[in-house]
PDB file of N, CA and C in Angstrom:
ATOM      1  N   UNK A   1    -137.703 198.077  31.123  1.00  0.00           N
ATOM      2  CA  UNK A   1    -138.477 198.138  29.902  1.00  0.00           C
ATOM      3  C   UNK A   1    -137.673 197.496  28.777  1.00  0.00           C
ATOM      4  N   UNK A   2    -138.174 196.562  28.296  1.00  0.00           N
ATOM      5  CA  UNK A   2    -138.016 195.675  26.534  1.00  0.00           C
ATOM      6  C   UNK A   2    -137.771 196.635  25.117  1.00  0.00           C
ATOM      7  N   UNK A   3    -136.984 197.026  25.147  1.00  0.00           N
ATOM      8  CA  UNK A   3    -137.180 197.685  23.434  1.00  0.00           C
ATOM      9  C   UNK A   3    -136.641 197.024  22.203  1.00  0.00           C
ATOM     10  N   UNK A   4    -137.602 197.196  21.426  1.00  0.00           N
ATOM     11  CA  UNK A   4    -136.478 196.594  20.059  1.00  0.00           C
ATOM     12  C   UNK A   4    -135.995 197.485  19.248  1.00  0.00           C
ATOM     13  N   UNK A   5    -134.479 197.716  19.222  1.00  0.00           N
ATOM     14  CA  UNK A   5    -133.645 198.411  18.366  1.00  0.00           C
ATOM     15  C   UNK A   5    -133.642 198.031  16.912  1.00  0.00           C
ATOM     16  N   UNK A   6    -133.488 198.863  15.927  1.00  0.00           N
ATOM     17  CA  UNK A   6    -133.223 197.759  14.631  1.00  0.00           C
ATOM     18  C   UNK A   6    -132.345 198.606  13.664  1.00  0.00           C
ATOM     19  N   UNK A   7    -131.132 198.501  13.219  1.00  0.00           N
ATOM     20  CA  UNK A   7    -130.175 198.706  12.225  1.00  0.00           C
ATOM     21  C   UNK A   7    -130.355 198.058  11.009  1.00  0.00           C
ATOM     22  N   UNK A   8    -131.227 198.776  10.265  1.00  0.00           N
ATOM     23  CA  UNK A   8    -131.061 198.151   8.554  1.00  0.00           C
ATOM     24  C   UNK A   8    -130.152 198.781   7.818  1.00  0.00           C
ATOM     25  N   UNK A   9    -129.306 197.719   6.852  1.00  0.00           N
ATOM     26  CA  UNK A   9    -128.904 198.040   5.543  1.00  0.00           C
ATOM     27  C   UNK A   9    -127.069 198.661   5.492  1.00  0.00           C
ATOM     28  N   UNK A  10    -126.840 198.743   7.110  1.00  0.00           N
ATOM     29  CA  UNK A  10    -125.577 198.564   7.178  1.00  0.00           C
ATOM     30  C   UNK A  10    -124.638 198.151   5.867  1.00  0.00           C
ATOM     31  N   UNK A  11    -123.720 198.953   5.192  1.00  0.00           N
ATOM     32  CA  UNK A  11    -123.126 198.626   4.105  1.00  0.00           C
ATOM     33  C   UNK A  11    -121.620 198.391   4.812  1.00  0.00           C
ATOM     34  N   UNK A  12    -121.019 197.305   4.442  1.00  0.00           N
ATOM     35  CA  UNK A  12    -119.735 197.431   4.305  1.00  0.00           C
ATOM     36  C   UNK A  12    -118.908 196.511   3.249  1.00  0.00           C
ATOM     37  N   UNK A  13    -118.069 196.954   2.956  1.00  0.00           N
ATOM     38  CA  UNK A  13    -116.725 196.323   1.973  1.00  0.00           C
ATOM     39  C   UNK A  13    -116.178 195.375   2.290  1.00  0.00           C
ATOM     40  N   UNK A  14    -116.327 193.921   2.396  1.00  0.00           N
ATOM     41  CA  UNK A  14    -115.604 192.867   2.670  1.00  0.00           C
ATOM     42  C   UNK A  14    -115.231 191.724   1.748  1.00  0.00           C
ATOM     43  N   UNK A  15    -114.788 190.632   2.198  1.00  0.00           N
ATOM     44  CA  UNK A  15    -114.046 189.437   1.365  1.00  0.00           C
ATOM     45  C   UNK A  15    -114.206 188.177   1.993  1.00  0.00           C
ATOM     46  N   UNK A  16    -115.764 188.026   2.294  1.00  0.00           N
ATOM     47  CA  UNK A  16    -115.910 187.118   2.222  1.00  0.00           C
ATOM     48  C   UNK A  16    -116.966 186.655   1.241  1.00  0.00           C
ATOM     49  N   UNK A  17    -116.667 184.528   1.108  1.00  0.00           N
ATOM     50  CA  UNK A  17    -117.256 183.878   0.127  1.00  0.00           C
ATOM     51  C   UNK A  17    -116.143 182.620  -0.108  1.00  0.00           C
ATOM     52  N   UNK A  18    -116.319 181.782  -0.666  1.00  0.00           N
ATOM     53  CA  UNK A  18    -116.216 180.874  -1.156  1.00  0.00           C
ATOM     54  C   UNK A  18    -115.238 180.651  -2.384  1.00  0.00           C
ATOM     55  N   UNK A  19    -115.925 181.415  -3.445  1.00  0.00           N
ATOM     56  CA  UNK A  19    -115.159 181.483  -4.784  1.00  0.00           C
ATOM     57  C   UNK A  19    -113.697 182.995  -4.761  1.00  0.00           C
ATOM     58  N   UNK A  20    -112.718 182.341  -5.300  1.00  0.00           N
ATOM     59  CA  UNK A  20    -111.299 182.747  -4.856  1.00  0.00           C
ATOM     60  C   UNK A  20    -111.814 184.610  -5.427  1.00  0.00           C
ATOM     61  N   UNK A  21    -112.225 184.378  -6.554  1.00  0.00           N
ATOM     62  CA  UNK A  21    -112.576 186.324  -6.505  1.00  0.00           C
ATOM     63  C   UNK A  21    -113.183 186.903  -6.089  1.00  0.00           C
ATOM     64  N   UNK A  22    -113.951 186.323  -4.533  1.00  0.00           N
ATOM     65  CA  UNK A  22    -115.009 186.909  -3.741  1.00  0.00           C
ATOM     66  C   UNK A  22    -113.709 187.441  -2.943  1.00  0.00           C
ATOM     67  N   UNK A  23    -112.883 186.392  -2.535  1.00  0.00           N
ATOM     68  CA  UNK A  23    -111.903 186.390  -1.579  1.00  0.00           C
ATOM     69  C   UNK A  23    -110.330 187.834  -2.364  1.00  0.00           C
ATOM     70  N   UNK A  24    -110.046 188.081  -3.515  1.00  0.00           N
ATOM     71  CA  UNK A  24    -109.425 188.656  -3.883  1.00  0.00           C
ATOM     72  C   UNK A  24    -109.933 190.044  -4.315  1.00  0.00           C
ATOM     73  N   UNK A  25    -111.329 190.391  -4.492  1.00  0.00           N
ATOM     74  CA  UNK A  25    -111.666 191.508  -5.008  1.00  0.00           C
ATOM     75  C   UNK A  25    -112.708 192.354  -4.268  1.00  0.00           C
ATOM     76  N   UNK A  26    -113.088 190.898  -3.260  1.00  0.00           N
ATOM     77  CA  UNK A  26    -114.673 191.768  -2.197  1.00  0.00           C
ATOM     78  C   UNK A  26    -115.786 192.308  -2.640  1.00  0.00           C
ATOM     79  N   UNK A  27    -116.579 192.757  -1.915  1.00  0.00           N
ATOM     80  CA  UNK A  27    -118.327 192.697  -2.278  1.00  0.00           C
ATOM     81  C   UNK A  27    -118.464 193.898  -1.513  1.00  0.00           C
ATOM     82  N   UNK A  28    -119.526 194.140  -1.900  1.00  0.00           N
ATOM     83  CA  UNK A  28    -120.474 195.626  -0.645  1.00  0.00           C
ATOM     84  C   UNK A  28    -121.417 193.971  -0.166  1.00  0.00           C
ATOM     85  N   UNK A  29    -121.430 194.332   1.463  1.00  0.00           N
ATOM     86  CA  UNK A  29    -122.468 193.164   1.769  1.00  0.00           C
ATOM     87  C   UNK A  29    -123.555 194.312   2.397  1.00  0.00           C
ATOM     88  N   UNK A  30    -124.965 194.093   2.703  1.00  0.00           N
ATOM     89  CA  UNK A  30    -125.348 195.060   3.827  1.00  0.00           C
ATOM     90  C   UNK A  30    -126.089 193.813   5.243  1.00  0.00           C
ATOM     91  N   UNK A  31    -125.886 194.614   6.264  1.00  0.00           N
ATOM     92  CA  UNK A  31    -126.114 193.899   7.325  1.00  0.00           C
ATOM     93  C   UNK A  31    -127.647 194.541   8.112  1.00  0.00           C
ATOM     94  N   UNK A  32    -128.175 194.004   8.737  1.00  0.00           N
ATOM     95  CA  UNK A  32    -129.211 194.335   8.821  1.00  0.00           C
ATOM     96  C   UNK A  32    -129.180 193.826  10.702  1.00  0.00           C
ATOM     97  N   UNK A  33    -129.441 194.739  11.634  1.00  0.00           N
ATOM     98  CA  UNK A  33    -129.066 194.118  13.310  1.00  0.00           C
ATOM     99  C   UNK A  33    -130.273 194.410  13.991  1.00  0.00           C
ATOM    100  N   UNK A  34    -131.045 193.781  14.491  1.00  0.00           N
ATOM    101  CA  UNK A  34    -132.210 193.649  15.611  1.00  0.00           C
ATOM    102  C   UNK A  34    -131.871 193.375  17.074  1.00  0.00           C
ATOM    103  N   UNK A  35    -131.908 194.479  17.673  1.00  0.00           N
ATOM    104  CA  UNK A  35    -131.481 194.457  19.336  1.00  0.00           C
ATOM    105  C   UNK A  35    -133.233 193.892  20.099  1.00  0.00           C
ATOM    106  N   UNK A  36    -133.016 193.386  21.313  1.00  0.00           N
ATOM    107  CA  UNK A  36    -134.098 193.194  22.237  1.00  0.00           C
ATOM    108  C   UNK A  36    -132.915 193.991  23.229  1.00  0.00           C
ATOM    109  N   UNK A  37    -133.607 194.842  23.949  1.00  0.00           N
ATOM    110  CA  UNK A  37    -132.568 195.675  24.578  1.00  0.00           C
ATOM    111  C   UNK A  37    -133.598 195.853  26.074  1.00  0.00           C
ATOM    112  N   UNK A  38    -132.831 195.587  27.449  1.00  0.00           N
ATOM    113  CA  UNK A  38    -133.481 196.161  28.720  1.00  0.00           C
ATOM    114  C   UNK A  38    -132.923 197.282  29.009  1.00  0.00           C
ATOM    115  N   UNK A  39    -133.775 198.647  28.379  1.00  0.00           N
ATOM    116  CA  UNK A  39    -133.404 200.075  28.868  1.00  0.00           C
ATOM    117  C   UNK A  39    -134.474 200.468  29.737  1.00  0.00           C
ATOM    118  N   UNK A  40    -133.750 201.709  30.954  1.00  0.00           N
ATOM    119  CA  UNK A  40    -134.116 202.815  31.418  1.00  0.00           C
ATOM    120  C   UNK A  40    -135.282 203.456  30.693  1.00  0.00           C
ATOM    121  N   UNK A  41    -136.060 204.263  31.567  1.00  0.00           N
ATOM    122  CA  UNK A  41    -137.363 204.554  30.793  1.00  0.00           C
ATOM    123  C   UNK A  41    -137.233 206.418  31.233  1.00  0.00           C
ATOM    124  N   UNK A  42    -135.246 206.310  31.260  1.00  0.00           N
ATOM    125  CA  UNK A  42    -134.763 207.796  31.399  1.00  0.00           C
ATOM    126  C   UNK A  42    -133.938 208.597  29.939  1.00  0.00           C
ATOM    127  N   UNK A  43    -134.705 210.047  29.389  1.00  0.00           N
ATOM    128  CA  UNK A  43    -133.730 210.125  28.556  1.00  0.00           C
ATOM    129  C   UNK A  43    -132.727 210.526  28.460  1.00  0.00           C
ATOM    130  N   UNK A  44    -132.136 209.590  28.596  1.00  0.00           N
ATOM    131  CA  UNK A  44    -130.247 209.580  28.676  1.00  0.00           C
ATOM    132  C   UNK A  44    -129.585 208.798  27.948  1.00  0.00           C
ATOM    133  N   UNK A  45    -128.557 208.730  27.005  1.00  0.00           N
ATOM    134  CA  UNK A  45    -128.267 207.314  26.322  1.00  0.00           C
ATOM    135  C   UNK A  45    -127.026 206.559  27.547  1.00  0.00           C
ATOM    136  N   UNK A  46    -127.146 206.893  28.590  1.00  0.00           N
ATOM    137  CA  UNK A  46    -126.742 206.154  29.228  1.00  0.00           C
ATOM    138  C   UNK A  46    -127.572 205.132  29.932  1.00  0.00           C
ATOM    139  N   UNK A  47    -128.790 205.159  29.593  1.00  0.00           N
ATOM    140  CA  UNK A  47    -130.156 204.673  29.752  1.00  0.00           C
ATOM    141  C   UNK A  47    -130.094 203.171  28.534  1.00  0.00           C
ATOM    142  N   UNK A  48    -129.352 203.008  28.061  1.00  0.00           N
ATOM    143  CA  UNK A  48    -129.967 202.346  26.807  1.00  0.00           C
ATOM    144  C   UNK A  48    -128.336 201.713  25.965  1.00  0.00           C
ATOM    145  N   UNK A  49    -128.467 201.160  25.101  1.00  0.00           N
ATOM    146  CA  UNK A  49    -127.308 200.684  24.479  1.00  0.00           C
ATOM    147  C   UNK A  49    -127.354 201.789  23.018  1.00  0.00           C
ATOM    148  N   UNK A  50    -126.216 201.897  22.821  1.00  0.00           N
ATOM    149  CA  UNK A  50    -126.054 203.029  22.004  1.00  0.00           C
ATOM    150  C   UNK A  50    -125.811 202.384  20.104  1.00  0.00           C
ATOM    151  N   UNK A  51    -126.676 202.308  19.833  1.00  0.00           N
ATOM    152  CA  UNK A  51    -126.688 201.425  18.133  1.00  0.00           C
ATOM    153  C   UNK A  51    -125.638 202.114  17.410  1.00  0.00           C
ATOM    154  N   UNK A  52    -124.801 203.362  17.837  1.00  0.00           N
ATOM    155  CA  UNK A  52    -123.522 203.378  16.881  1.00  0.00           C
ATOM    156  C   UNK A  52    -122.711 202.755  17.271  1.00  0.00           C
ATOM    157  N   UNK A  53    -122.461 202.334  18.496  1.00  0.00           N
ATOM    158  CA  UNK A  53    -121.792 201.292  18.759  1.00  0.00           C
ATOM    159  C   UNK A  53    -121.925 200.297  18.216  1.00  0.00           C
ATOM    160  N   UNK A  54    -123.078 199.637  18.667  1.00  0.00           N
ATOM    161  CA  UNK A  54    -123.417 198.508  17.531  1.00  0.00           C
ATOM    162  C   UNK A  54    -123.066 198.480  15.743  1.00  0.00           C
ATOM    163  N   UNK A  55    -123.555 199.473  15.365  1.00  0.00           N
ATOM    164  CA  UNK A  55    -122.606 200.088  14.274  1.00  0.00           C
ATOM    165  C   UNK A  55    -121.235 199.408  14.285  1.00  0.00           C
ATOM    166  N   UNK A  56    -120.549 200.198  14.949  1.00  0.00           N
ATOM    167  CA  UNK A  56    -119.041 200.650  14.861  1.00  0.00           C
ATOM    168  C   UNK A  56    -118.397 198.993  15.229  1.00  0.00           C
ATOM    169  N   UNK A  57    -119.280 198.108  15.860  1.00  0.00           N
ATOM    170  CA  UNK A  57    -118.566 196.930  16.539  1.00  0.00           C
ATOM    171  C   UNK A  57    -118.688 195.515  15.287  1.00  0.00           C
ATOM    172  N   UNK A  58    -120.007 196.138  14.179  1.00  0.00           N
ATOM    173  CA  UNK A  58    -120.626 195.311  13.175  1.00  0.00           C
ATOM    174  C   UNK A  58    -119.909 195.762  12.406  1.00  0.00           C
ATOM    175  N   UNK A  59    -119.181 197.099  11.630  1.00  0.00           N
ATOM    176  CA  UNK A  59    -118.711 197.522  10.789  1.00  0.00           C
ATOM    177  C   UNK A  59    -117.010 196.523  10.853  1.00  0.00           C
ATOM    178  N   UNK A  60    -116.424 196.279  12.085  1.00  0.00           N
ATOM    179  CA  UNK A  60    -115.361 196.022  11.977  1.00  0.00           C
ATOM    180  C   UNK A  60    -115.135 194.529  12.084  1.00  0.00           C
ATOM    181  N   UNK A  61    -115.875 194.018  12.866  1.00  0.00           N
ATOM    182  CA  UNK A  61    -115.698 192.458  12.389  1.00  0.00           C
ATOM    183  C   UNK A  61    -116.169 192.057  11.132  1.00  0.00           C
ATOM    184  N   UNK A  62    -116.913 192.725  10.054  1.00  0.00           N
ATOM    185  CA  UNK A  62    -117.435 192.517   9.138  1.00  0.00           C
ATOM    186  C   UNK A  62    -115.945 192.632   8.456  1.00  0.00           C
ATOM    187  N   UNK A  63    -115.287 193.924   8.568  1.00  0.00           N
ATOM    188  CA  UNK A  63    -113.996 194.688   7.570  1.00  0.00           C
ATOM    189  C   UNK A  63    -112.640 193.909   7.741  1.00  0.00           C
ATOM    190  N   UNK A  64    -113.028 193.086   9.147  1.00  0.00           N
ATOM    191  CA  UNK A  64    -111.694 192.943   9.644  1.00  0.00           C
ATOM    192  C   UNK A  64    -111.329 191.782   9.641  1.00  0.00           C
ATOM    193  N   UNK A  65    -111.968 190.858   9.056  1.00  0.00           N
ATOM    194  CA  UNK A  65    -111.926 189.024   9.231  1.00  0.00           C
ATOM    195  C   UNK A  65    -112.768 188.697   8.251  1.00  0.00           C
ATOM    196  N   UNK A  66    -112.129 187.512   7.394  1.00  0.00           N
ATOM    197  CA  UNK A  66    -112.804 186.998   5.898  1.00  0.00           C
ATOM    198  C   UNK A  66    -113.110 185.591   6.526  1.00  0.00           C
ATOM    199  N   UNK A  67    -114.555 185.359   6.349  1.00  0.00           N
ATOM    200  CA  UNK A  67    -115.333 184.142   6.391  1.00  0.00           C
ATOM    201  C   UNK A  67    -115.426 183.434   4.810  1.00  0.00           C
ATOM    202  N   UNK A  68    -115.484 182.254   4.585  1.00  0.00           N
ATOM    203  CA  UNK A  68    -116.084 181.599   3.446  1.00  0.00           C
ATOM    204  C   UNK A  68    -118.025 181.824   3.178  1.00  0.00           C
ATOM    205  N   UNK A  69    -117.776 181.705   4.459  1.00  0.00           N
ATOM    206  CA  UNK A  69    -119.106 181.485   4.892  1.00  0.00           C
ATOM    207  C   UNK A  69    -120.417 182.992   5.307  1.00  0.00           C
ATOM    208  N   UNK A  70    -121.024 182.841   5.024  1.00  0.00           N
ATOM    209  CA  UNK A  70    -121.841 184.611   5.766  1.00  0.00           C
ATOM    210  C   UNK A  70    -122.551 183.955   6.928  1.00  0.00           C
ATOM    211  N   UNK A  71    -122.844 182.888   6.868  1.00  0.00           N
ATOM    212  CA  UNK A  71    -123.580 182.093   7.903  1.00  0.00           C
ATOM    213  C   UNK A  71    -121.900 182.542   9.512  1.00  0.00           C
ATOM    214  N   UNK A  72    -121.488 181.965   8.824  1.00  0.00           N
ATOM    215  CA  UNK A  72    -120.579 182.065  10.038  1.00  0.00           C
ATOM    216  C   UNK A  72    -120.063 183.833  10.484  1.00  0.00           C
ATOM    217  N   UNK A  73    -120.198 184.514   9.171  1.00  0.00           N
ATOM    218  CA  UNK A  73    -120.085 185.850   9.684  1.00  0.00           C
ATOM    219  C   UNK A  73    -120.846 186.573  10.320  1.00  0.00           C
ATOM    220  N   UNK A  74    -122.213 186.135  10.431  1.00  0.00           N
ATOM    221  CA  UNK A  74    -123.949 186.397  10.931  1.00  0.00           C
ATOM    222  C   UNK A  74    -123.774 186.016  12.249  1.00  0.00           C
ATOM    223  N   UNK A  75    -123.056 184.501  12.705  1.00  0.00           N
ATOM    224  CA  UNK A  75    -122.812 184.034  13.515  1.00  0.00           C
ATOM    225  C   UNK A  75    -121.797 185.235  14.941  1.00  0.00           C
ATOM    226  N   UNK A  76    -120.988 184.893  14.138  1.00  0.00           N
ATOM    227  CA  UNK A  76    -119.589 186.110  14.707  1.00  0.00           C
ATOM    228  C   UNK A  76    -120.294 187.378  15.077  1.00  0.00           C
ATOM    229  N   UNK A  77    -120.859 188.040  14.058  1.00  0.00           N
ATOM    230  CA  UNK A  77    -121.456 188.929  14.331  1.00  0.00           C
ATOM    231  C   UNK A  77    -122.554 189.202  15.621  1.00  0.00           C
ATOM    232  N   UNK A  78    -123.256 188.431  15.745  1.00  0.00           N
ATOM    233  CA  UNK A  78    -124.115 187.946  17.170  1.00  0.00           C
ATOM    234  C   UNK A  78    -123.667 187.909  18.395  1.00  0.00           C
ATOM    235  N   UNK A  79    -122.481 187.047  18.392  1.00  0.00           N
ATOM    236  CA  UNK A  79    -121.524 186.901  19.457  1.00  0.00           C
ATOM    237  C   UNK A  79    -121.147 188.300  19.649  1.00  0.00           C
ATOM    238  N   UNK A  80    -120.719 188.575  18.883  1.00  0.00           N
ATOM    239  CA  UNK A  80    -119.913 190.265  19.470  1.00  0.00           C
ATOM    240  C   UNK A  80    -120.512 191.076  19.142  1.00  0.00           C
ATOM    241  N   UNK A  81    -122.052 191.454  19.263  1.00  0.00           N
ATOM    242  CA  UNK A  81    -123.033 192.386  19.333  1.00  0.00           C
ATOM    243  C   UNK A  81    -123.260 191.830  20.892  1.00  0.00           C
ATOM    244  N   UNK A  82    -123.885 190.663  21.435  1.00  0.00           N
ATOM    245  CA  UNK A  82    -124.117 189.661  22.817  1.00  0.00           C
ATOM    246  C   UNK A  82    -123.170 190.643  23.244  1.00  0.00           C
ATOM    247  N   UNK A  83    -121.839 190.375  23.334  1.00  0.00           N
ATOM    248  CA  UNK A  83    -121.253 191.165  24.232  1.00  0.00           C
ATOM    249  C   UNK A  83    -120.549 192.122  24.384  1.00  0.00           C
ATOM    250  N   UNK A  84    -121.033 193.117  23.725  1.00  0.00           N
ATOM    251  CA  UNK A  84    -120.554 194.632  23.750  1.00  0.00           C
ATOM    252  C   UNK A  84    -121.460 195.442  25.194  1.00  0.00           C
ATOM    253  N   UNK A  85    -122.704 194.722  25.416  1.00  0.00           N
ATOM    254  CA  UNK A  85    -123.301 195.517  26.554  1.00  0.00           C
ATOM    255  C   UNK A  85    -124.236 194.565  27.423  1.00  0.00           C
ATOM    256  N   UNK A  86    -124.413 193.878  28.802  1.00  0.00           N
ATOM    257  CA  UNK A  86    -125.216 192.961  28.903  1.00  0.00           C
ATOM    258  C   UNK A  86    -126.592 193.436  29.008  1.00  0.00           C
ATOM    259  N   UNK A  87    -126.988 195.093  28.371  1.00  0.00           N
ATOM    260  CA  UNK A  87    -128.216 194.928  28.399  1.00  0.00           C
ATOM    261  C   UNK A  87    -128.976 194.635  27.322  1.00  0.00           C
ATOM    262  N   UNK A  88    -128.490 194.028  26.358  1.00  0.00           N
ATOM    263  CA  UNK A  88    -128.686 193.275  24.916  1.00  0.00           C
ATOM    264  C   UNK A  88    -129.287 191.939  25.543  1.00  0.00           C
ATOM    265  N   UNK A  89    -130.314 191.935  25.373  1.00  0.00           N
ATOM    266  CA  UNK A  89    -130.277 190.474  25.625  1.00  0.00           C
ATOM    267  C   UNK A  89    -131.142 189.621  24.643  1.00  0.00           C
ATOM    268  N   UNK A  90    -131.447 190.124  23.380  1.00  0.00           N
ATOM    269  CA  UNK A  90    -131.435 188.950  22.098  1.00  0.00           C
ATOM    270  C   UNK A  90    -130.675 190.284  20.994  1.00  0.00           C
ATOM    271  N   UNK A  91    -130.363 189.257  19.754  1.00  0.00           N
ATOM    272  CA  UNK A  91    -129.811 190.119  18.873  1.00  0.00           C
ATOM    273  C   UNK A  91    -130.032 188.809  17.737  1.00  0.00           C
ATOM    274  N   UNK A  92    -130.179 189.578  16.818  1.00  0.00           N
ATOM    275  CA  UNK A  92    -130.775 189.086  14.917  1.00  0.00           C
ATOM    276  C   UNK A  92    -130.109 189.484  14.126  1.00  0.00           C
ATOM    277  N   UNK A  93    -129.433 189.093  13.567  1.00  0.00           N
ATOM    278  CA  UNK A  93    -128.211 189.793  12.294  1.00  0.00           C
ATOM    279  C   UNK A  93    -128.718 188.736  11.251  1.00  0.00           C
ATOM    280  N   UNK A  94    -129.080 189.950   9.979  1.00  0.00           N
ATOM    281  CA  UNK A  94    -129.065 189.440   8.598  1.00  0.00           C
ATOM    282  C   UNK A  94    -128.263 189.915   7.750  1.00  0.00           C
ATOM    283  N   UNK A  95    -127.677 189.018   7.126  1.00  0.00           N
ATOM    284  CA  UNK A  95    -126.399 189.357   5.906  1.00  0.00           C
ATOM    285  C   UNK A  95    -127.144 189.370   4.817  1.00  0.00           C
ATOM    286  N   UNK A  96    -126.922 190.346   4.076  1.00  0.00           N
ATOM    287  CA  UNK A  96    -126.877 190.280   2.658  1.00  0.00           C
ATOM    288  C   UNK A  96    -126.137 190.189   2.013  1.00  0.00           C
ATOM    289  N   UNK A  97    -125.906 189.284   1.016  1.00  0.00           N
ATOM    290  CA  UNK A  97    -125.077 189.434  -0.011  1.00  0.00           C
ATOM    291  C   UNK A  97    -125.819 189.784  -1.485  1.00  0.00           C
ATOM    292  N   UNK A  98    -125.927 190.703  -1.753  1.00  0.00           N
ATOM    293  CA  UNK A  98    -126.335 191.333  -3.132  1.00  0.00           C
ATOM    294  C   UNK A  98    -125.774 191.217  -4.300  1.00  0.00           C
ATOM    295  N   UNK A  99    -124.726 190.782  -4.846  1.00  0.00           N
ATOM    296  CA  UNK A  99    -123.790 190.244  -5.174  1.00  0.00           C
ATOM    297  C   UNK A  99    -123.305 188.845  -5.679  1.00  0.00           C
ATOM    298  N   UNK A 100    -124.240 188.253  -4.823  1.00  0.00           N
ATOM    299  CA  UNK A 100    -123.692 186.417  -4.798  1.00  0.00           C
ATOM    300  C   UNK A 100    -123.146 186.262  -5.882  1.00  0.00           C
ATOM    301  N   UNK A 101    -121.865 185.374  -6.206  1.00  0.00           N
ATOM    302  CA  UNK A 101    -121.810 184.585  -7.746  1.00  0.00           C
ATOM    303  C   UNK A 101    -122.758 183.819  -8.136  1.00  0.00           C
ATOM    304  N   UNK A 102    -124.367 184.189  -8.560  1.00  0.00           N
ATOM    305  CA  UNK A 102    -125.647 183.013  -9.408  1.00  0.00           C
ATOM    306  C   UNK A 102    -125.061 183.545 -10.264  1.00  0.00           C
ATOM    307  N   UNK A 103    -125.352 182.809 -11.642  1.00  0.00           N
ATOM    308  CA  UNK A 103    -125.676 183.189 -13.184  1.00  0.00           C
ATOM    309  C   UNK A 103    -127.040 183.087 -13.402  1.00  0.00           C
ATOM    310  N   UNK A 104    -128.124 183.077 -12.328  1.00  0.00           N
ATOM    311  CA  UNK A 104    -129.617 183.580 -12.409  1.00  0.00           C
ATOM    312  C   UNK A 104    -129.534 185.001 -12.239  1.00  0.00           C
ATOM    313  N   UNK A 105    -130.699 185.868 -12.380  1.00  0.00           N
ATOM    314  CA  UNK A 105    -130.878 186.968 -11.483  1.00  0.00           C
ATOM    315  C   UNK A 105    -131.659 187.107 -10.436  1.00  0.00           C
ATOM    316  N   UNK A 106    -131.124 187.859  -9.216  1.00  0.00           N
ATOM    317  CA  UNK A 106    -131.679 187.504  -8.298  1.00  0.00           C
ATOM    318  C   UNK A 106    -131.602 188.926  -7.569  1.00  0.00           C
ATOM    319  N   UNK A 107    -132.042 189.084  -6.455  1.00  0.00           N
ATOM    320  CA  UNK A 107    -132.578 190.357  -6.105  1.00  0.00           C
ATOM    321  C   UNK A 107    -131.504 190.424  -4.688  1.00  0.00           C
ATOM    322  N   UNK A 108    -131.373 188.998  -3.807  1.00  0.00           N
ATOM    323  CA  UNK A 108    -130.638 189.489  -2.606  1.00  0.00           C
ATOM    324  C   UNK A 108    -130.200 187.553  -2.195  1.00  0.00           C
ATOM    325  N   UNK A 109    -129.436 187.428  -1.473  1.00  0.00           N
ATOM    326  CA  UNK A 109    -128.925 185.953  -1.039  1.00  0.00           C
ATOM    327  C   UNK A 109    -129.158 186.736   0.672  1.00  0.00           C
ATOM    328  N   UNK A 110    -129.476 186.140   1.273  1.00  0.00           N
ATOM    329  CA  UNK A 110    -129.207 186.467   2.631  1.00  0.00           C
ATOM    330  C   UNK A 110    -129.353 185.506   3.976  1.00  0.00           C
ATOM    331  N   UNK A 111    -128.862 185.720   4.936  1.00  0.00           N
ATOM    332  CA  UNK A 111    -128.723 184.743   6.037  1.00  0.00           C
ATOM    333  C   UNK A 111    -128.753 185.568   7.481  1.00  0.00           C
ATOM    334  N   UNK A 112    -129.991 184.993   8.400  1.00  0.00           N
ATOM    335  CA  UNK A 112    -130.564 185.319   9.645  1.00  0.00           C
ATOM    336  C   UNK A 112    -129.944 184.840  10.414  1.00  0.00           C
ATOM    337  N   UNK A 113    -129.156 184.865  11.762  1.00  0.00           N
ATOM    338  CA  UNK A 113    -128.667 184.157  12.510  1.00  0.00           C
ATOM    339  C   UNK A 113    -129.374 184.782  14.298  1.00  0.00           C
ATOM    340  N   UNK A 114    -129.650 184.900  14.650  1.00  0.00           N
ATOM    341  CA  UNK A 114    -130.424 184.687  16.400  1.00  0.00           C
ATOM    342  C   UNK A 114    -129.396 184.335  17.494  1.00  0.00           C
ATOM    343  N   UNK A 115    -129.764 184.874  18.383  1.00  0.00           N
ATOM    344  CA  UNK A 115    -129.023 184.203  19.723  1.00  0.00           C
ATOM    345  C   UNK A 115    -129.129 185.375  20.650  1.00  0.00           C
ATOM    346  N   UNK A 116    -129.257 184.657  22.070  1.00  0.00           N
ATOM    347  CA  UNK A 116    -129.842 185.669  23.289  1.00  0.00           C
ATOM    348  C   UNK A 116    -129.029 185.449  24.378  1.00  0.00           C
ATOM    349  N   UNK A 117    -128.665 186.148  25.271  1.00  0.00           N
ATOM    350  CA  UNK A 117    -128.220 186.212  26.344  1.00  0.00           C
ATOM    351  C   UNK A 117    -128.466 184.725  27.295  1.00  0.00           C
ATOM    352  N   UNK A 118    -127.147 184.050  27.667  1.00  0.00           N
ATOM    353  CA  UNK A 118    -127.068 182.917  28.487  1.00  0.00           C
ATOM    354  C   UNK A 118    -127.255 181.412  27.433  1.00  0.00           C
ATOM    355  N   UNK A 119    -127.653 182.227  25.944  1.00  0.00           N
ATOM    356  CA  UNK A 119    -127.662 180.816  24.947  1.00  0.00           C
ATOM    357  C   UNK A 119    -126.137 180.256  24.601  1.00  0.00           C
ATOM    358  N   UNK A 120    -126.090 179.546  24.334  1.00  0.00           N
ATOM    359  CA  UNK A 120    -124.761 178.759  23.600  1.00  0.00           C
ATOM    360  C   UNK A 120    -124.566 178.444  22.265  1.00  0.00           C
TER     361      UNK A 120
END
């Protein structure tokens, strides 16, 4: 059985960006994760992939490595959601940056990144 998991709004504290006081002072970003998951139709969470994991695996590459880029952290992020369990087999990570340096106002900057099991 196909399920779709979904983690909104994930907050964490990081340093990434571009401009040197993104990189020296950090942002709250929130992350947002969409599983396509092949689980068991048993209730057990050994049946299924466990989204605090997913959690716990998004929280730390987010905390633990500074991108310029969120595209590339969306990226990263995908990859090592892909393989924390092979019964993941698509995953959707959106970054927010709430925060961005505009001198408009703006409500959210954010970036979708995709990728499924056996893609490159």
């Amino acid at each position: 059985m196909i399920f779709d998991i979904q983690l909104e709004g994930l907050e964490v504290f990081a340093y990434h960006g571009v401009m040197q006081h993104e990189k020296d002072y950090g942002q709250n970003f929130l992350i947002d994760c969409r599983l396509s998951v092949d689980a068991g139709s048993e209730d057990h969470i050994d049946h299924t992939v466990s989204y605090a994991l997913v959690a716990d695996a998004i929280s730390e590459v987010a905390t633990k490595n500074r991108f310029d880029l969120i595209e590339t952290l969306a990226s990263q992020l995908v990859k090592t959601v892909l393989d924390l369990d092979s019964r993941i087999l698509r995953c959707t990570i959106t970054v927010h940056k709430p925060h961005a340096p505009l001198s408009q106002s703006f409500k959210d900057v954010s970036v979708r990144f995709s990728g499924a099991r056996g893609e490159d």
